[in-house]
N, C-alpha and C. Protein backbone atom coordinates (compact mmCIF):
# COMPACT_ATOMS: atom_id res chain seq x y z
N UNK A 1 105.32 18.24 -9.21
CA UNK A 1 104.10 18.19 -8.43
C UNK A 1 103.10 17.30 -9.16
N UNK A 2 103.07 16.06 -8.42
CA UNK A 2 102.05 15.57 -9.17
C UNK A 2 100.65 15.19 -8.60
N UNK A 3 99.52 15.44 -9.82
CA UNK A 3 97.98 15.44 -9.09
C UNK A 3 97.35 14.17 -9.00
N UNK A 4 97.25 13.54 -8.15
CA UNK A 4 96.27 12.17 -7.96
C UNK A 4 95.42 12.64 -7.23
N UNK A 5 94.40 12.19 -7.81
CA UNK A 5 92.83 12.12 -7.36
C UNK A 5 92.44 10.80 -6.78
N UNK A 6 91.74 11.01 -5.84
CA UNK A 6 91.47 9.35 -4.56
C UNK A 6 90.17 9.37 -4.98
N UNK A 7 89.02 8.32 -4.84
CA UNK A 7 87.82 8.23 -4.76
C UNK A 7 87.99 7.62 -3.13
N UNK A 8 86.37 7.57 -2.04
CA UNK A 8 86.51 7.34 -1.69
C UNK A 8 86.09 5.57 -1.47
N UNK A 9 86.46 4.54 -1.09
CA UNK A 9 86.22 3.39 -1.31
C UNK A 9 84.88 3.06 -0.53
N UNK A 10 84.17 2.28 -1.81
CA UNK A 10 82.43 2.22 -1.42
C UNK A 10 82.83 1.12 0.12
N UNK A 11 83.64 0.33 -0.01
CA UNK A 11 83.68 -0.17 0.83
C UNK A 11 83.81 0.24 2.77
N UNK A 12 84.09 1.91 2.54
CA UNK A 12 83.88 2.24 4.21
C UNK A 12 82.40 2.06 4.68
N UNK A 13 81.53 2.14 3.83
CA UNK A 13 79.76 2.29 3.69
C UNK A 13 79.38 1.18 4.81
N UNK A 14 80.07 0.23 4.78
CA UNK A 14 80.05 -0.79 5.40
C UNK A 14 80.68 -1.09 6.58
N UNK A 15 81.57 -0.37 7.50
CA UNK A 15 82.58 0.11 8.79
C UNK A 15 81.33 0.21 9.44
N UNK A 16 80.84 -0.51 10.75
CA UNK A 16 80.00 -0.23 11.46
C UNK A 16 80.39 0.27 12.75
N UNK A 17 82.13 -0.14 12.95
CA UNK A 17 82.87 0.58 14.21
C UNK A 17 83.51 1.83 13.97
N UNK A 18 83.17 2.20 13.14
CA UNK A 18 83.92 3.60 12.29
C UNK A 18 83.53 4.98 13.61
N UNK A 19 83.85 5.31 14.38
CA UNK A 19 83.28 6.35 15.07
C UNK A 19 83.83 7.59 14.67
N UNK A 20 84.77 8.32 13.73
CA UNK A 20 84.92 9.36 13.27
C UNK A 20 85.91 9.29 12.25
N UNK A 21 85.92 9.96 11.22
CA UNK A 21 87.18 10.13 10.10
C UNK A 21 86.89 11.32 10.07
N UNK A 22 88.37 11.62 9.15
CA UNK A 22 88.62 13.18 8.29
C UNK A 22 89.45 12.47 7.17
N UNK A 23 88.68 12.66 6.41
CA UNK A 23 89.14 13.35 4.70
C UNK A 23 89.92 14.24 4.47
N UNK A 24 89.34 15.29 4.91
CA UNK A 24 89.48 16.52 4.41
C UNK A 24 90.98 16.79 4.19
N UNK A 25 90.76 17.92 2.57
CA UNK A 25 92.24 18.43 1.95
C UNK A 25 93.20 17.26 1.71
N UNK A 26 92.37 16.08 0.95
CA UNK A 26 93.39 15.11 0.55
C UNK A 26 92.55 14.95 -0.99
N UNK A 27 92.33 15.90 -1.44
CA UNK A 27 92.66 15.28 -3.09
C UNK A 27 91.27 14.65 -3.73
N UNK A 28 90.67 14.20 -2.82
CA UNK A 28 89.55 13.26 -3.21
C UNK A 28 88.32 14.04 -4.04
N UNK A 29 87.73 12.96 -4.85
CA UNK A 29 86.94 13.19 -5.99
C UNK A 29 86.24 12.06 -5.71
N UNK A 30 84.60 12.56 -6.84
CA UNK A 30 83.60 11.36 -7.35
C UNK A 30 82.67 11.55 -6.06
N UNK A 31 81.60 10.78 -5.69
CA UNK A 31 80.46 10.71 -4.79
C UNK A 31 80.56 10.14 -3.61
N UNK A 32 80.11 10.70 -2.11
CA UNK A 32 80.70 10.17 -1.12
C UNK A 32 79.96 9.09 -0.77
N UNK A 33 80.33 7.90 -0.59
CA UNK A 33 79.37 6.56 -0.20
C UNK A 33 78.37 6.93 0.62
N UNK A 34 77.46 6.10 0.56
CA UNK A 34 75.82 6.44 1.02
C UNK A 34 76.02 5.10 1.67
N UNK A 35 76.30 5.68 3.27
CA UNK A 35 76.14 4.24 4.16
C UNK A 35 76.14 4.65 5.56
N UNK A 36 75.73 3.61 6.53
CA UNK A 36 75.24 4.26 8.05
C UNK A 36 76.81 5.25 8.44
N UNK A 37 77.75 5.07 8.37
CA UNK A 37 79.20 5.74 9.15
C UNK A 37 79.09 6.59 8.15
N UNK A 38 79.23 6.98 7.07
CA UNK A 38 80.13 8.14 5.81
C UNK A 38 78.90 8.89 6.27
N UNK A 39 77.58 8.89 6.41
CA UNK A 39 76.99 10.10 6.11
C UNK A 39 76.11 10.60 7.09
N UNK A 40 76.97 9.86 8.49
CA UNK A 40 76.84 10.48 9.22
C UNK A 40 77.75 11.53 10.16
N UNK A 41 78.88 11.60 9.02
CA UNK A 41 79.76 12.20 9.63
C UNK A 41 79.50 14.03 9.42
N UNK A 42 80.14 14.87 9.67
CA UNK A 42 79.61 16.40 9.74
C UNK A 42 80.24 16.63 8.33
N UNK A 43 80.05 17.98 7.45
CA UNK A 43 80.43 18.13 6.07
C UNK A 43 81.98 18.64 6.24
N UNK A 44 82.31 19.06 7.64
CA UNK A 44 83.54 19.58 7.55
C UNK A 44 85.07 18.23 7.52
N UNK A 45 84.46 17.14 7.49
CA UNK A 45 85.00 16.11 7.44
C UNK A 45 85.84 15.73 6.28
N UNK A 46 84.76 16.52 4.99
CA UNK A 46 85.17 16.72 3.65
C UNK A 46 85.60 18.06 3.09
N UNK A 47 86.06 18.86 3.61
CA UNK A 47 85.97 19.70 3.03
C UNK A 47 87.52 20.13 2.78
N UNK A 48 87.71 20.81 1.39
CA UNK A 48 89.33 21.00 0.66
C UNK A 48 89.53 20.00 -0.43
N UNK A 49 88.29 19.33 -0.49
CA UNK A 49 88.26 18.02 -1.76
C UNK A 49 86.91 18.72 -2.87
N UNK A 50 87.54 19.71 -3.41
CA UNK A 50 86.61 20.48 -4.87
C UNK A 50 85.39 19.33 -5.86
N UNK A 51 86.44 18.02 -5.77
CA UNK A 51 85.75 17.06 -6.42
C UNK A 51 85.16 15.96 -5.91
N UNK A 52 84.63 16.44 -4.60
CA UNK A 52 83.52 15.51 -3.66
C UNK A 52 82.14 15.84 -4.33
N UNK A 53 81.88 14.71 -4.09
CA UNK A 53 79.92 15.68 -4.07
C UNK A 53 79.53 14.75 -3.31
N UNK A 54 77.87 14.77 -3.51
CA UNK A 54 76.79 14.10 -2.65
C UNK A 54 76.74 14.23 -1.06
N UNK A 55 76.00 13.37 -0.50
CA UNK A 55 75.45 14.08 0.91
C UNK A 55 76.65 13.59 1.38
N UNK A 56 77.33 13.97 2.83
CA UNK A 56 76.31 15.06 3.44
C UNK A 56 76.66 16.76 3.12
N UNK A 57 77.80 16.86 2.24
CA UNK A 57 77.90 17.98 1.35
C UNK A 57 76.89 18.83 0.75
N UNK A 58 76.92 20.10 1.08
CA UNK A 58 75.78 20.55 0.45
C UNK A 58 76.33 21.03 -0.64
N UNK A 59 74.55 21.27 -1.71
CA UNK A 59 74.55 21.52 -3.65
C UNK A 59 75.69 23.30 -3.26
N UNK A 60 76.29 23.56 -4.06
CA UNK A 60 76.73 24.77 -4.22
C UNK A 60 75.29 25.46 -4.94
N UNK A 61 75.75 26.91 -4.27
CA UNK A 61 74.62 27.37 -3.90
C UNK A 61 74.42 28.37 -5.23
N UNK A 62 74.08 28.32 -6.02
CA UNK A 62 73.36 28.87 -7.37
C UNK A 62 73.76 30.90 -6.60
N UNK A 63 72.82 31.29 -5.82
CA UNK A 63 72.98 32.79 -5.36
C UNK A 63 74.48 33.31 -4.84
N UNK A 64 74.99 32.21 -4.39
CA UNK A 64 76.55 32.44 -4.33
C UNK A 64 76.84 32.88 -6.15
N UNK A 65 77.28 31.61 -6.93
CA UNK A 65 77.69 32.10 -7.86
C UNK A 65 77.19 33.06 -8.43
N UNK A 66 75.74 33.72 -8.73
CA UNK A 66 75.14 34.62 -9.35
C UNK A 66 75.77 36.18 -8.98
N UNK A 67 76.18 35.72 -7.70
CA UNK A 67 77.41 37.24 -6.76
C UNK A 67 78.40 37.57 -7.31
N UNK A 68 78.97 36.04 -7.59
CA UNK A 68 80.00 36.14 -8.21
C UNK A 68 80.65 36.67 -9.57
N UNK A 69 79.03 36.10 -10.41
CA UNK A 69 79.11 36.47 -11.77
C UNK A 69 78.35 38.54 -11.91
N UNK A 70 77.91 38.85 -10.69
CA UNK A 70 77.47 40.49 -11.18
C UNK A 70 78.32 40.54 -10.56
N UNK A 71 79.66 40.37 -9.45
CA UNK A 71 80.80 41.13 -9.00
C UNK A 71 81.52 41.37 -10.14
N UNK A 72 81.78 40.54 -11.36
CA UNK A 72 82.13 40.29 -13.02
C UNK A 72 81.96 41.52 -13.48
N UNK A 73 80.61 41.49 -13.96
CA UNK A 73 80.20 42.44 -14.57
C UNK A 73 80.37 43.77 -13.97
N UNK A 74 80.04 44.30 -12.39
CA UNK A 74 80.75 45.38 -12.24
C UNK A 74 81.50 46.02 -11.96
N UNK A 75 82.67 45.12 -11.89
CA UNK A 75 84.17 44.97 -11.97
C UNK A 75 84.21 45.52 -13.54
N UNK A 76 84.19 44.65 -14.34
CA UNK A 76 84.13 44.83 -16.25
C UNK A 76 83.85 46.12 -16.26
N UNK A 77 82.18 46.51 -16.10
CA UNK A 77 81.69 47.66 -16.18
C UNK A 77 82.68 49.01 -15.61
N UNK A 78 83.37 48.99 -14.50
CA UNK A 78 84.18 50.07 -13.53
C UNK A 78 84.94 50.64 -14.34
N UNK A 79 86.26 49.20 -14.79
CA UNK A 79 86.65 49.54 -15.58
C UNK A 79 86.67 50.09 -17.21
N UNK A 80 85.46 49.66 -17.50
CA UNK A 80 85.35 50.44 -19.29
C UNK A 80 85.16 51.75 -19.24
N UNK A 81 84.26 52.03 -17.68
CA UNK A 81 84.11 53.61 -17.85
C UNK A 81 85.36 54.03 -17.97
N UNK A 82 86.11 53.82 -16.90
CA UNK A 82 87.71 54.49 -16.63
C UNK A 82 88.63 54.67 -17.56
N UNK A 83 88.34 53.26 -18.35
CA UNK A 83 89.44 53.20 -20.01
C UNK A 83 88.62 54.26 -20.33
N UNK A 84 87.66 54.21 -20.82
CA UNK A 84 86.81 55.26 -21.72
C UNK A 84 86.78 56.61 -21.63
N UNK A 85 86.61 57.25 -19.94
CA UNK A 85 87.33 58.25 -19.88
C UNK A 85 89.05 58.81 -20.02
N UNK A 86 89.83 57.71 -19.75
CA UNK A 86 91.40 57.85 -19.91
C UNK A 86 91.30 58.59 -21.24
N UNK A 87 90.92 57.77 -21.98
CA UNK A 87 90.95 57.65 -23.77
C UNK A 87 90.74 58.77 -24.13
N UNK A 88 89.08 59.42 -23.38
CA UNK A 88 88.84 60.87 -23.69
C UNK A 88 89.48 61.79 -23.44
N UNK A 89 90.10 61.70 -22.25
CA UNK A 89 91.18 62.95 -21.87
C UNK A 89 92.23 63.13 -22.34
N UNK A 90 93.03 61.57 -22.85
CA UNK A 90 94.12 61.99 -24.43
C UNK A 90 93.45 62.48 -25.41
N UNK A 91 92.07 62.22 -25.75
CA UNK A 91 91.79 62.98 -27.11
C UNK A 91 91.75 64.22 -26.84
N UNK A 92 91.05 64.81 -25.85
CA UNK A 92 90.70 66.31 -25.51
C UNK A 92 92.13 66.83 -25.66
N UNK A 93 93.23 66.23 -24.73
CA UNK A 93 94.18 67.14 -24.58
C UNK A 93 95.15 66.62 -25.74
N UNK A 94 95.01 66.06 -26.54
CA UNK A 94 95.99 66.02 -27.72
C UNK A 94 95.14 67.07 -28.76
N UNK A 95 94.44 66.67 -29.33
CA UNK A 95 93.21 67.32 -30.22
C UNK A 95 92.12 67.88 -29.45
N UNK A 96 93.09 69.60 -29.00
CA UNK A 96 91.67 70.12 -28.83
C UNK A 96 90.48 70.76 -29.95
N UNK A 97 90.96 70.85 -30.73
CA UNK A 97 90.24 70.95 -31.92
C UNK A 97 88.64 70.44 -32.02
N UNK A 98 88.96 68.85 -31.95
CA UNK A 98 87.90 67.96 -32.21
C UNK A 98 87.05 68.34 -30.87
N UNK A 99 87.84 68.70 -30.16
CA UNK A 99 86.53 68.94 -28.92
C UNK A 99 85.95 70.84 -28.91
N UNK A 100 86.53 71.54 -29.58
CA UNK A 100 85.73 72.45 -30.46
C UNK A 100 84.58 72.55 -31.18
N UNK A 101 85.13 71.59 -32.17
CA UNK A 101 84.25 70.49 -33.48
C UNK A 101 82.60 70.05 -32.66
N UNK A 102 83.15 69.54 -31.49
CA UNK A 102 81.68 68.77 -30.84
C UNK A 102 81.26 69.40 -30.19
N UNK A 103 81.46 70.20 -29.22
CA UNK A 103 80.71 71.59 -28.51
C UNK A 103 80.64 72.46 -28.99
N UNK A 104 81.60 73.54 -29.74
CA UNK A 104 80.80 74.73 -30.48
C UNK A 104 81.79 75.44 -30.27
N UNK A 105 82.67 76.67 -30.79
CA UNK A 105 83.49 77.13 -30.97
C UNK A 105 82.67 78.33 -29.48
N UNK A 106 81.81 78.75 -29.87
CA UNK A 106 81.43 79.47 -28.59
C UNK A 106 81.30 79.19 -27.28
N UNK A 107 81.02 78.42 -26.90
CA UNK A 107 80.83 77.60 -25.62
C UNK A 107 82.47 77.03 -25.06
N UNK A 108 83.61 76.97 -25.85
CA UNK A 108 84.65 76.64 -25.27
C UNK A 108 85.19 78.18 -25.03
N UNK A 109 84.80 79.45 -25.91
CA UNK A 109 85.49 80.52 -25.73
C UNK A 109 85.17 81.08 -24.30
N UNK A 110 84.18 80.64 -23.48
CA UNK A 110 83.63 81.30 -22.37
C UNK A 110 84.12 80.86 -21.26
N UNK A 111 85.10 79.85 -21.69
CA UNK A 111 85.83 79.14 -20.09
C UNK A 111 87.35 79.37 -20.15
C-alpha cells in the first residue's frame, strides 16, 4: 500500500470554464488555490483529504477538539476509579485483616 500525497496544481486557479470538480478522498495535501473556479466550489468538494487546508474549508473547530480532549479525561478518570476499586476488593478479600487495621476491630464485629 503505498501513500502519495497530490497537491493541488496552482494552475486550476486559472480554468475560467471549470463549472464543477470533486477532489474529494483522493489523497491531497498543502493549500487549496485561491482563484475565481477553486473557491468557488462548495467544501464538500474537498472533503476525505486530512491534508487540505485554506478556503473554502473551514479552520477545525478548537470546541470540537476540547470534547474530544474532556471525553479523554473522563474516559481516563472512569476507568482509575474502577481499577482502584478492583484493587480494593482483592485487598479486602485477600487481607481481611488490613481492613480491620483501618476501621476498627469493633465496627467490623457488628456486621
Amino acid at each position: 500500500d503505498t501513500e502519495t500525497c497530490i497537491t493541488i496544481p496552482n494552475g486550476l486557479k486559472t480554468v475560467f470554464f471549470l463549472a464543477y470538480i470533486n477532489v474529494s478522498h483522493n489523497q491531497l495535501k498543502g493549500e487549496i488555490p485561491q482563484g475565481t473556479q477553486i473557491t468557488g466550489l462548495p467544501e464538500s468538494s474537498f472533503e476525505g483529504n486530512a491534508g487540505l487546508c485554506g478556503f473554502p474549508l473551514q479552520e477545525k473547530d478548537e470546541e470540537e477538539e476540547q470534547v474530544l480532549s474532556w471525553k479523554a479525561v473522563a474516559i481516563g478518570y472512569g476507568l482509575g476509579v474502577l481499577l482502584g476499586l478492583a484493587i480494593a476488593q482483592v485487598i479486602v478479600s485477600y487481607k481481611p485483616e488490613w481492613l480491620v487495621k483501618f476501621i476498627g476491630p469493633a465496627k467490623c464485629r457488628n456486621r
